[in-house]
C-alpha atoms as a PDB file:
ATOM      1  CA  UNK A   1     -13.905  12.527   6.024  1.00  0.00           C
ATOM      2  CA  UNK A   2     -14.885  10.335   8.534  1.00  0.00           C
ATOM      3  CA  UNK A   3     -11.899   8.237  10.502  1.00  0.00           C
ATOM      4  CA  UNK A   4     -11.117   4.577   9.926  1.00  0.00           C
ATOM      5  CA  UNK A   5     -12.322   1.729  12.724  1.00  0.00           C
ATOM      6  CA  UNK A   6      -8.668   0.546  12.895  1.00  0.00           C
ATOM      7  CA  UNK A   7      -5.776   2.512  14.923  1.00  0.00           C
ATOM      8  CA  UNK A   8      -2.546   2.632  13.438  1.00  0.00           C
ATOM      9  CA  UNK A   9      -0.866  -0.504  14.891  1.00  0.00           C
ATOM     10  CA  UNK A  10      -3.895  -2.527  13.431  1.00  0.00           C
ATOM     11  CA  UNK A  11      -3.774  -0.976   9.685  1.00  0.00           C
ATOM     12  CA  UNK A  12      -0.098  -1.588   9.839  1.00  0.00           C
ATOM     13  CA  UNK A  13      -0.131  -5.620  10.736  1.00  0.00           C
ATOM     14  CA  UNK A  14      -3.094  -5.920   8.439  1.00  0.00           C
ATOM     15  CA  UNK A  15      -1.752  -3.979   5.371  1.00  0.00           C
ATOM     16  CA  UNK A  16       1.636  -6.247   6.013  1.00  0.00           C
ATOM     17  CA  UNK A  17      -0.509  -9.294   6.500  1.00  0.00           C
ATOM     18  CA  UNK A  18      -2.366  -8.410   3.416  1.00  0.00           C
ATOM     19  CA  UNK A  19       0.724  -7.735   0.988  1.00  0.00           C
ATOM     20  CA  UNK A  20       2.854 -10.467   2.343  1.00  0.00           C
ATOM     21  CA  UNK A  21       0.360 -13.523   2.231  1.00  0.00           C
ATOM     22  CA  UNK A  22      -2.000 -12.352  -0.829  1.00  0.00           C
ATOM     23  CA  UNK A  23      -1.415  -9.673  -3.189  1.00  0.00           C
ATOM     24  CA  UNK A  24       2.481  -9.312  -3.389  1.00  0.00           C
ATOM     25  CA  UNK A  25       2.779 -12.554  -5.444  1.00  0.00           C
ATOM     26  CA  UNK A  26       0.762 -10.932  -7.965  1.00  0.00           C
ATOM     27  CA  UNK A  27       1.809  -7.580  -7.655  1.00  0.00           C
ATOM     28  CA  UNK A  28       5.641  -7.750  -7.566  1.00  0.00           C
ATOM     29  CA  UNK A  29       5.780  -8.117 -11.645  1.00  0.00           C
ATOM     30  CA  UNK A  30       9.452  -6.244 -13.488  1.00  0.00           C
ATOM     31  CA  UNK A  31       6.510  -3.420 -14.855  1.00  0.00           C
ATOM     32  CA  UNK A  32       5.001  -2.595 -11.074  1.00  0.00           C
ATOM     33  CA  UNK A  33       8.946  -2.853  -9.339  1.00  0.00           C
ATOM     34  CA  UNK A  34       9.107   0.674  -7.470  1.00  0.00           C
ATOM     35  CA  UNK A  35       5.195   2.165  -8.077  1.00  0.00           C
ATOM     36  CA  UNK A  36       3.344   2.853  -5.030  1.00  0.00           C
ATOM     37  CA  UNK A  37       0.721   0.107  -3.750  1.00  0.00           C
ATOM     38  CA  UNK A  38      -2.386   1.113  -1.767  1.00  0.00           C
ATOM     39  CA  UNK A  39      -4.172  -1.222   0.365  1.00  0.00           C
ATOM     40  CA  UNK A  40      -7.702  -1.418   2.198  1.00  0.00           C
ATOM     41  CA  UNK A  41      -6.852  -3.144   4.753  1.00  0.00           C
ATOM     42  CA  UNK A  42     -10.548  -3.710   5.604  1.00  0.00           C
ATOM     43  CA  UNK A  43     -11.972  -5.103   1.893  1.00  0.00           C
ATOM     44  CA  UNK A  44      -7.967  -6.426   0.368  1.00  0.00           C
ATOM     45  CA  UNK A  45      -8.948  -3.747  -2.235  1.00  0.00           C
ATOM     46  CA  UNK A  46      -5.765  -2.298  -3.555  1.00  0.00           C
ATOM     47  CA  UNK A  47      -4.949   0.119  -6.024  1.00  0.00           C
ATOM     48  CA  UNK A  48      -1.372   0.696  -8.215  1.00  0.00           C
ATOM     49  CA  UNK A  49       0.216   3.742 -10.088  1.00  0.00           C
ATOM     50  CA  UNK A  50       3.196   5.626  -9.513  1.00  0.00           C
ATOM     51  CA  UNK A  51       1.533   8.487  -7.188  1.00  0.00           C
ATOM     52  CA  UNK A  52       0.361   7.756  -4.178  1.00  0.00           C
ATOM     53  CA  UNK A  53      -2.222  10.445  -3.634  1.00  0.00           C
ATOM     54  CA  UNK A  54      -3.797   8.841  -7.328  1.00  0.00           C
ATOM     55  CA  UNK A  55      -3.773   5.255  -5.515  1.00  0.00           C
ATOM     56  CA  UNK A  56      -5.071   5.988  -2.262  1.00  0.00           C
ATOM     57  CA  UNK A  57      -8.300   8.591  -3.921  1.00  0.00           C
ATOM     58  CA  UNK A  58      -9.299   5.726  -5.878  1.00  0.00           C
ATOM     59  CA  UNK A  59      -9.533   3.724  -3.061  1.00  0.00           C
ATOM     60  CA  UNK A  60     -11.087   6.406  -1.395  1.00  0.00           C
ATOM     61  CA  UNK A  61     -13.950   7.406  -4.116  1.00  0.00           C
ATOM     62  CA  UNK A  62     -15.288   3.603  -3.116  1.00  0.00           C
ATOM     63  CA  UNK A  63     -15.196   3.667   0.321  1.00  0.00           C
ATOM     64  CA  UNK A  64     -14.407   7.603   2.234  1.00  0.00           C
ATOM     65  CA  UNK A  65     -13.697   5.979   5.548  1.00  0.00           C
ATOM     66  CA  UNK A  66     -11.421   3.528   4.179  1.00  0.00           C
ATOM     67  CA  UNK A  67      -8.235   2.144   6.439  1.00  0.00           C
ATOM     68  CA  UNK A  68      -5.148   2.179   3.837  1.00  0.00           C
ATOM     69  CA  UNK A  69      -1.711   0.679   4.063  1.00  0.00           C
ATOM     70  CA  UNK A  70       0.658   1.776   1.462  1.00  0.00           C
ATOM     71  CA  UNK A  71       4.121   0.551   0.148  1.00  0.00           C
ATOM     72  CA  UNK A  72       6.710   0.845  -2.616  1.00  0.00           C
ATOM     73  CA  UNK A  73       6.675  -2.390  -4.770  1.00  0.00           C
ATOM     74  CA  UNK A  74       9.431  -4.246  -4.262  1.00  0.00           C
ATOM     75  CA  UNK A  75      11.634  -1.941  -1.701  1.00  0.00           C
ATOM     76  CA  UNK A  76      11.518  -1.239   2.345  1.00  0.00           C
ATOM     77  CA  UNK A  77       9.827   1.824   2.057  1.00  0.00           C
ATOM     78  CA  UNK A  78       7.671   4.743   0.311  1.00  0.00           C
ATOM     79  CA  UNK A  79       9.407   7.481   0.540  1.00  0.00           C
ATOM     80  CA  UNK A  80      13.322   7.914   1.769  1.00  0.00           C
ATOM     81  CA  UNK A  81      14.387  11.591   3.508  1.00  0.00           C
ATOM     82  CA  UNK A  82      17.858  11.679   4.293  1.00  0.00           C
ATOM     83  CA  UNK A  83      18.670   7.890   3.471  1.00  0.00           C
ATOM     84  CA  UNK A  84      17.762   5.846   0.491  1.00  0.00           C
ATOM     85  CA  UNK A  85      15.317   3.155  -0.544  1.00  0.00           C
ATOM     86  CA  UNK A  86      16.307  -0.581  -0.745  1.00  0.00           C
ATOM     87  CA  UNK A  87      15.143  -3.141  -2.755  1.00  0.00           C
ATOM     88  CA  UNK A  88      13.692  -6.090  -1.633  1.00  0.00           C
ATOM     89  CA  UNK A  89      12.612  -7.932  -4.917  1.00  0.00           C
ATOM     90  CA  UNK A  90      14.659  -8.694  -7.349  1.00  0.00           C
END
């Protein structure tokens, strides 16, 4: 697998770009409130299920080298390890 064009800092402002100003309007729905969102940051592609290596292979089967940006629907993070998630939709 080859390595995306972006660094890190640039897939996170454009995957938070991305969700903020286009897709979470239409995303943040009662039936996709806590599945996992995955986001080409390069195409605005995104993919939605509740596993996040199934969202982020589809995305992958289209384009190998593809720069993703993931998030929980509707809380502050993905995954929680020693804390817990928080909600941000209601």
């Amino acid at each position: 697998m080859s390595k995306p064009k972006l660094n890190d800092e640039e897939i996170t402002q454009r995957g938070k770009e991305l969700y903020q100003n286009t897709i979470r309007l239409r995303v943040e729905t009662p039936e996709n409130i806590g599945k996992i969102i995955s986001i080409n940051v390069e195409t605005g592609e995104y993919e939605i299920d509740d596993d996040l290596l199934v969202t982020s292979l589809r995305l992958r089967t289209k384009q190998a080298d593809a720069a993703l940006w993931t998030e929980r629907i509707g809380f502050n993070a993905v995954y929680a390890v020693g804390g817990s998630l928080v909600r941000t939709a209601e």
